[in-house]
Protein backbone atom coordinates (compact mmCIF):
# COMPACT_ATOMS: atom_id res chain seq x y z
CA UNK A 1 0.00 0.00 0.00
CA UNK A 2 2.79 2.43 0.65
CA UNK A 3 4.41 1.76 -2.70
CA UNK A 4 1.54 2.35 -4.52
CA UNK A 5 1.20 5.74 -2.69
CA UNK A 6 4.35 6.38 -3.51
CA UNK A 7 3.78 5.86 -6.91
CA UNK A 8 0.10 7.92 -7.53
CA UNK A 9 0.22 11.33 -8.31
CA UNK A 10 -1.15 13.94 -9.88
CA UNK A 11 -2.42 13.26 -14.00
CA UNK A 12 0.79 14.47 -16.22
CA UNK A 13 3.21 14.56 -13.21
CA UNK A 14 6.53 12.69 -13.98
CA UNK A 15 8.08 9.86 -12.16
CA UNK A 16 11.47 8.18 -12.24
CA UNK A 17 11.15 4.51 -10.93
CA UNK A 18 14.19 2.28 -10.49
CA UNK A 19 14.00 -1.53 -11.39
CA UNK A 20 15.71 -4.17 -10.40
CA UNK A 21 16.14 -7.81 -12.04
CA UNK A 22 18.07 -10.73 -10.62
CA UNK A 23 21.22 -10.86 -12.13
CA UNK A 24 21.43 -7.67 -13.87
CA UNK A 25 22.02 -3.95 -12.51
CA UNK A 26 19.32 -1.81 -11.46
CA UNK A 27 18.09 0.78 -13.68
CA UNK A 28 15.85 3.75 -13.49
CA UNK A 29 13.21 4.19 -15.87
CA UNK A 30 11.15 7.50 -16.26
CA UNK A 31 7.32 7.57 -16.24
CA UNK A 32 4.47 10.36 -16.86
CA UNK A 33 1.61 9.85 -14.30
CA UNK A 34 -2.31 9.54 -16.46
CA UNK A 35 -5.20 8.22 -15.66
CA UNK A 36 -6.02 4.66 -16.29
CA UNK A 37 -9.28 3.37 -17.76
CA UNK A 38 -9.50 -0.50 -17.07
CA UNK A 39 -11.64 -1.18 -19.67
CA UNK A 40 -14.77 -3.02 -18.69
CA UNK A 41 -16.43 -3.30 -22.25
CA UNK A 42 -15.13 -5.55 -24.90
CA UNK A 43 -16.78 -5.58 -28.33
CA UNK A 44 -16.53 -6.72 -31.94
CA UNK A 45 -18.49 -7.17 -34.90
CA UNK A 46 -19.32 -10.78 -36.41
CA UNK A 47 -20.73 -12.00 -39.40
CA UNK A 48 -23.00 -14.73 -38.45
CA UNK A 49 -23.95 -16.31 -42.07
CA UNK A 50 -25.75 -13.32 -43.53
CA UNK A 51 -26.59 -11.20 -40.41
CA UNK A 52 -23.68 -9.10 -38.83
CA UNK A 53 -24.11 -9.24 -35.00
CA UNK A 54 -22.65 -6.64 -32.80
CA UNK A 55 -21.54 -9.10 -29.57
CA UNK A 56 -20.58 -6.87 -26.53
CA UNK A 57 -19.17 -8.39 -22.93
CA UNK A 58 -19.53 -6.28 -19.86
CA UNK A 59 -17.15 -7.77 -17.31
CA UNK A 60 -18.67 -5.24 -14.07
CA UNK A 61 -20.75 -2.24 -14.13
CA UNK A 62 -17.97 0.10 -13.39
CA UNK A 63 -17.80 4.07 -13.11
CA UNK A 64 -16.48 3.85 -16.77
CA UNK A 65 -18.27 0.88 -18.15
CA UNK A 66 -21.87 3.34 -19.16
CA UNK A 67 -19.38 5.54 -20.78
CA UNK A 68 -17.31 2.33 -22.62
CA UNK A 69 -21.11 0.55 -23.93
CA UNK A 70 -22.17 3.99 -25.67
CA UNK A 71 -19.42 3.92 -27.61
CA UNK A 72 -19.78 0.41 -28.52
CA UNK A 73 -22.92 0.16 -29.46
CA UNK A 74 -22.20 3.62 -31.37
CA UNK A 75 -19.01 2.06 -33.05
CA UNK A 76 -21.48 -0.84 -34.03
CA UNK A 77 -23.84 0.94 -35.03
CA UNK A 78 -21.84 2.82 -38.06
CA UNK A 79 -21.27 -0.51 -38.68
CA UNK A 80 -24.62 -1.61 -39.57
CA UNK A 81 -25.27 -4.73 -37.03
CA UNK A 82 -28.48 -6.60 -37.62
CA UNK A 83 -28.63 -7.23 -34.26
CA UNK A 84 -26.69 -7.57 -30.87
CA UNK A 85 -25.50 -10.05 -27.69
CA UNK A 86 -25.02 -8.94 -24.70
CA UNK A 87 -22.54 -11.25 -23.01
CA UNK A 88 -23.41 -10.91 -18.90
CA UNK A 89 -21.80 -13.99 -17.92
CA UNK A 90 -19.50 -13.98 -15.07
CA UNK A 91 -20.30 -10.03 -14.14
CA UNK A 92 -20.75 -9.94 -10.43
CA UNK A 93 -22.19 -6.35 -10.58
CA UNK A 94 -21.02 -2.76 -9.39
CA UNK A 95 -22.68 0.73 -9.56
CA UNK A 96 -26.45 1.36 -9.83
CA UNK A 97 -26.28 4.37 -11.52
CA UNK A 98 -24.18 2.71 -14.37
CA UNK A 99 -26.58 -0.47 -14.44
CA UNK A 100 -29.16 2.90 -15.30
CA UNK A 101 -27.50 4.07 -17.91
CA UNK A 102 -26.84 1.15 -20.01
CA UNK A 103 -30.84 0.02 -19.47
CA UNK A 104 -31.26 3.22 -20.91
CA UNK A 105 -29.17 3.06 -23.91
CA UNK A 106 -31.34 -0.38 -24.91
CA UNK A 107 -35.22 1.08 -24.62
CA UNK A 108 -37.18 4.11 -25.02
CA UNK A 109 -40.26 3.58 -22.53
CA UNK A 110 -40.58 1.15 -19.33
CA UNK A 111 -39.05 0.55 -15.99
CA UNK A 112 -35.58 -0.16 -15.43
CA UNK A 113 -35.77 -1.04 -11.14
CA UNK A 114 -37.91 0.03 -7.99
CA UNK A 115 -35.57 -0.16 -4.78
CA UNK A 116 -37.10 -0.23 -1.21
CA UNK A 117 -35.34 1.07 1.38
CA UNK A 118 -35.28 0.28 5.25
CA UNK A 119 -38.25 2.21 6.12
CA UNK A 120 -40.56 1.19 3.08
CA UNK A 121 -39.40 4.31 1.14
CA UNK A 122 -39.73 3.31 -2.88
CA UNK A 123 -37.77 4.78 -6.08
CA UNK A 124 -38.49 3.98 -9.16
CA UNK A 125 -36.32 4.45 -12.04
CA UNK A 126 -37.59 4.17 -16.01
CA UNK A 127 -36.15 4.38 -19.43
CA UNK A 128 -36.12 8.13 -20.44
CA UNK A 129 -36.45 7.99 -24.67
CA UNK A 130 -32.61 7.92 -24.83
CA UNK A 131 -32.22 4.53 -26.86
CA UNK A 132 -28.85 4.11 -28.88
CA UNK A 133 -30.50 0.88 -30.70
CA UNK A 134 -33.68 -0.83 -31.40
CA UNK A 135 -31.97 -3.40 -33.18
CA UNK A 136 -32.86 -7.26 -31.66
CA UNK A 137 -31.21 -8.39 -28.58
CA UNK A 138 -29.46 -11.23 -26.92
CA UNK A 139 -28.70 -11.17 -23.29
CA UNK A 140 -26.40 -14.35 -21.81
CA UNK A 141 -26.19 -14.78 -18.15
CA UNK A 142 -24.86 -17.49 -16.00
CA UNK A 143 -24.97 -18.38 -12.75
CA UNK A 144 -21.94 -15.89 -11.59
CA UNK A 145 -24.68 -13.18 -12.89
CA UNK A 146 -25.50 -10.97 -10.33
CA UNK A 147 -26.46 -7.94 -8.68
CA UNK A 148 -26.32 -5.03 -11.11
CA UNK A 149 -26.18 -7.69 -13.79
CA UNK A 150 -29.55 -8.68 -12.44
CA UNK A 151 -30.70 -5.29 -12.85
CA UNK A 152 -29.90 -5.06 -16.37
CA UNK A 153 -31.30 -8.37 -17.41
CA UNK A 154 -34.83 -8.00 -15.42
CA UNK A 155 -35.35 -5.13 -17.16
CA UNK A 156 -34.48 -6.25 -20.22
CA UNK A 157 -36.64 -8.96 -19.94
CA UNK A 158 -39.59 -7.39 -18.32
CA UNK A 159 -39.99 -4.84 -21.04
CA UNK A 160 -39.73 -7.66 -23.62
CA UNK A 161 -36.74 -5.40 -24.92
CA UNK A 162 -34.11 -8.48 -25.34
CA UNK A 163 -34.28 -12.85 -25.04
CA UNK A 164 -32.66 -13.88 -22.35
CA UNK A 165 -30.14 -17.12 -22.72
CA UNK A 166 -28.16 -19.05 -19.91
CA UNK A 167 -28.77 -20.31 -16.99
CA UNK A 168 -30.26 -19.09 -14.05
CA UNK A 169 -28.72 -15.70 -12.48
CA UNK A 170 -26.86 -15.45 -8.81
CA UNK A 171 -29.83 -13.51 -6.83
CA UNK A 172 -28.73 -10.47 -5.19
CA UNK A 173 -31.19 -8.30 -4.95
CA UNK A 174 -29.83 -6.01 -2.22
CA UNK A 175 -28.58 -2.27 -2.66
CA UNK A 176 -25.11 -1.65 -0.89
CA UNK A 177 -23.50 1.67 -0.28
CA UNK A 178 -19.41 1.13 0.18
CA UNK A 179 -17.78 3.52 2.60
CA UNK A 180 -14.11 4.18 2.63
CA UNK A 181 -11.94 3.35 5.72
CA UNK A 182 -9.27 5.29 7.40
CA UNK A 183 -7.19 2.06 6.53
CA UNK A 184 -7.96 1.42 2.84
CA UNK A 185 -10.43 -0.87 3.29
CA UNK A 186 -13.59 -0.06 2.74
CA UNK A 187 -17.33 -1.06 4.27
CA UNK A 188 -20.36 -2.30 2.62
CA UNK A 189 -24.08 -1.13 4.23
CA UNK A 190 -26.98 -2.34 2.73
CA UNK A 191 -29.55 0.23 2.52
CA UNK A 192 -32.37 -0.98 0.04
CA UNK A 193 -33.77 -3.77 -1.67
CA UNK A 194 -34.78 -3.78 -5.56
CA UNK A 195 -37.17 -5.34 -7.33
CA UNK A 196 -37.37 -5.85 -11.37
CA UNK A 197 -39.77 -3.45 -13.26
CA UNK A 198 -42.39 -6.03 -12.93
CA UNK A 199 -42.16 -6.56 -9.24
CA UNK A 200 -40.33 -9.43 -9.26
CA UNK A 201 -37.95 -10.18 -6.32
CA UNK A 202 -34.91 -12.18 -7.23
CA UNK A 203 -33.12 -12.25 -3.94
CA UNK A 204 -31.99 -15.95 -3.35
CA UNK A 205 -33.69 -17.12 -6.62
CA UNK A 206 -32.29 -15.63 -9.17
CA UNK A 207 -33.67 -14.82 -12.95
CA UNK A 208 -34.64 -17.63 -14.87
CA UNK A 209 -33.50 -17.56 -18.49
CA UNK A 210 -36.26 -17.40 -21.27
CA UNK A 211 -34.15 -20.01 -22.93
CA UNK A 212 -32.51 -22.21 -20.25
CA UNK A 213 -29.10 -24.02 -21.36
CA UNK A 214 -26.32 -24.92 -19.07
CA UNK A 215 -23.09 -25.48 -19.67
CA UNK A 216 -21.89 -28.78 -19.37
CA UNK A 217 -18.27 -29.40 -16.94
CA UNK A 218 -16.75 -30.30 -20.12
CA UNK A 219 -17.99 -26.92 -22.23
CA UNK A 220 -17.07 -25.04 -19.30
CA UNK A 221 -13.60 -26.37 -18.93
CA UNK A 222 -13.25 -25.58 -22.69
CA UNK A 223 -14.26 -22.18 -22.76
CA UNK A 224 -11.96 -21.55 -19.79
CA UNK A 225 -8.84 -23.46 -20.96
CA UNK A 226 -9.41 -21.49 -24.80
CA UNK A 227 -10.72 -17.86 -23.84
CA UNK A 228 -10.98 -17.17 -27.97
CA UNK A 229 -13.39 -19.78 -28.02
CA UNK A 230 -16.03 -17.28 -26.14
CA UNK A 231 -18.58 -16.16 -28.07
CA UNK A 232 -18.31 -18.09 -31.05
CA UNK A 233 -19.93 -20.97 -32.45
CA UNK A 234 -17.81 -23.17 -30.09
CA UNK A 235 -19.84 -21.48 -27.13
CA UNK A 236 -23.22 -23.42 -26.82
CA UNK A 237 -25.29 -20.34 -25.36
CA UNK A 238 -23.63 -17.59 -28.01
CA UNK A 239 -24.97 -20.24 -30.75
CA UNK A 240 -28.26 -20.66 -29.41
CA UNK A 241 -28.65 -16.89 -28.98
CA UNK A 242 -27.81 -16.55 -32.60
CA UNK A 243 -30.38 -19.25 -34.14
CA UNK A 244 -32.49 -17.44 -31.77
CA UNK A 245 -31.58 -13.89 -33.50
CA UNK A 246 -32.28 -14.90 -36.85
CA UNK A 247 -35.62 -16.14 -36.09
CA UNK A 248 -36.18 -12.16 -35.24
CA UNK A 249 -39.48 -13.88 -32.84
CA UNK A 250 -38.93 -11.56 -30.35
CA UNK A 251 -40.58 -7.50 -29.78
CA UNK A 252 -38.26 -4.58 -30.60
CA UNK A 253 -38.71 -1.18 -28.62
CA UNK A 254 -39.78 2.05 -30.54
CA UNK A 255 -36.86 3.73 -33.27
CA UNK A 256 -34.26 5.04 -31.91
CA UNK A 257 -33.58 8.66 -30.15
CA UNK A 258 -30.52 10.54 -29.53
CA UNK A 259 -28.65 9.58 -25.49
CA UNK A 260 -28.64 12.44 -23.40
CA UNK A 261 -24.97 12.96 -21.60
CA UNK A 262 -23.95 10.22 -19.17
CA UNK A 263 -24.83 11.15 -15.27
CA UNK A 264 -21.60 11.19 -13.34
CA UNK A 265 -21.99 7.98 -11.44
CA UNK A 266 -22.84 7.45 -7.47
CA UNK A 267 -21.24 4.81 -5.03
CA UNK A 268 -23.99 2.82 -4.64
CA UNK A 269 -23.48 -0.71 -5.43
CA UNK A 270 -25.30 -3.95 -5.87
């Protein structure tokens, strides 16, 4: 911890680090200080027979990751896509307000999540007629699923916006606020509960899947042992969300409208 202190500074301050290697002489190696966007948002574009598919994987709903899926779906947008996936697997949540913005960037009209909070206090948050897309949409979720990931895909689902395809989500329903320690550390406080746009509470249960398909140990271990493998027809639920696509038997939301400017996000967490 006191290294890294050491090392943080100021965006476009310099910094002269020495390194040292076993069996060689140290050396000192000059740095300028910026800020670093871990990027949260992978995306690319596929040709899937004759429909080009824009496939996106959100790894955590991070204070950068609203700001990283507009300008993917943007990029795949001048790109044409017939339609999109949404990989969710493995995303074990993060901040509410980004979980907002991304619902928002999907659908015009509709609810997005309704929290309760200790003393029966409701919010309810809806789509605001800032869509990016109304292309068709594949979500895939897994069991590892969960939180703000749950958000996202109840709300998906309960506006008929997007087909679900996986297995059946982690269940955590609960809204956390994190508070910084004198220490480093920091402290998680629960302070609401949420429900999915149709009233739905997930806690312990979990979303279930329009289209239910487990992995297998064997499709799991392959996936994991050959990374490139994931989201391509080697993946079992990316190639059953594309059959599904090209069916087109799911609704679409309204035509698109132009996204207002991202909300800087809060520090509440699910």
């Amino acid at each position: 911890m006191m290294l890294l202190s050491l090392i943080r500074g100021k965006a476009g301050t310099p910094i002269k680090l020495r390194l040292g290697r076993a069996g060689k002489n140290a050396f000192d190696l000059k740095l300028t200080r910026a800020t670093i966007e871990v990027p949260t948002v992978r995306y690319t574009l596929k040709q899937e027979g004759n429909r080009r598919v824009g496939y996106i994987r959100l790894r955590e709903f991070s204070a950068h990751a609203a700001e990283q899926m507009q300008r993917a779906i943007r990029d795949l947008n001048t790109k044409k896509v017939d339609s999109y996936v949404l990989d969710l697997r493995g995303n074990p949540g993060g901040l509410l307000q980004a979980s907002i913005e991304i619902a928002r960037m999907w659908y015009n009209d509709g609810g997005i999540v309704k929290t309760v909070n200790r003393v029966g206090g409701t919010e309810e948050t809806k789509a605001n007629r800032t869509a990016l897309t109304n292309r068709p949409l594949a979500v895939l979720v897994d069991g590892n699923s969960a939180s703000a990931s749950e958000i996202l895909t109840g709300a998906l689902k309960d506006n008929k916006r997007a087909v679900v395809v996986g297995g059946q989500t982690f269940g955590k329903a609960l809204v956390q606020s994190v508070h910084e320690l004198a220490d480093g550390s920091g402290l998680a406080v629960t302070i609401a509960h949420y429900y999915t746009p149709a009233g739905t509470d997930i806690n312990h249960k979990g979303i279930a899947p329009d289209i239910k398909l487990d992995l297998t140990e064997a499709q799991e271990r392959q996936l994991a042992s050959n990374p490139d493998l994931i989201g391509t027809k080697s993946d079992p639920q990316y190639a059953r969300a594309i059959a599904i696509l090209s069916n087109n038997n799911f609704a679409q939301p309204p035509a698109n409208q132009p996204t207002r400017p991202m909300s800087r996000a809060d520090k509440l967490k699910f």
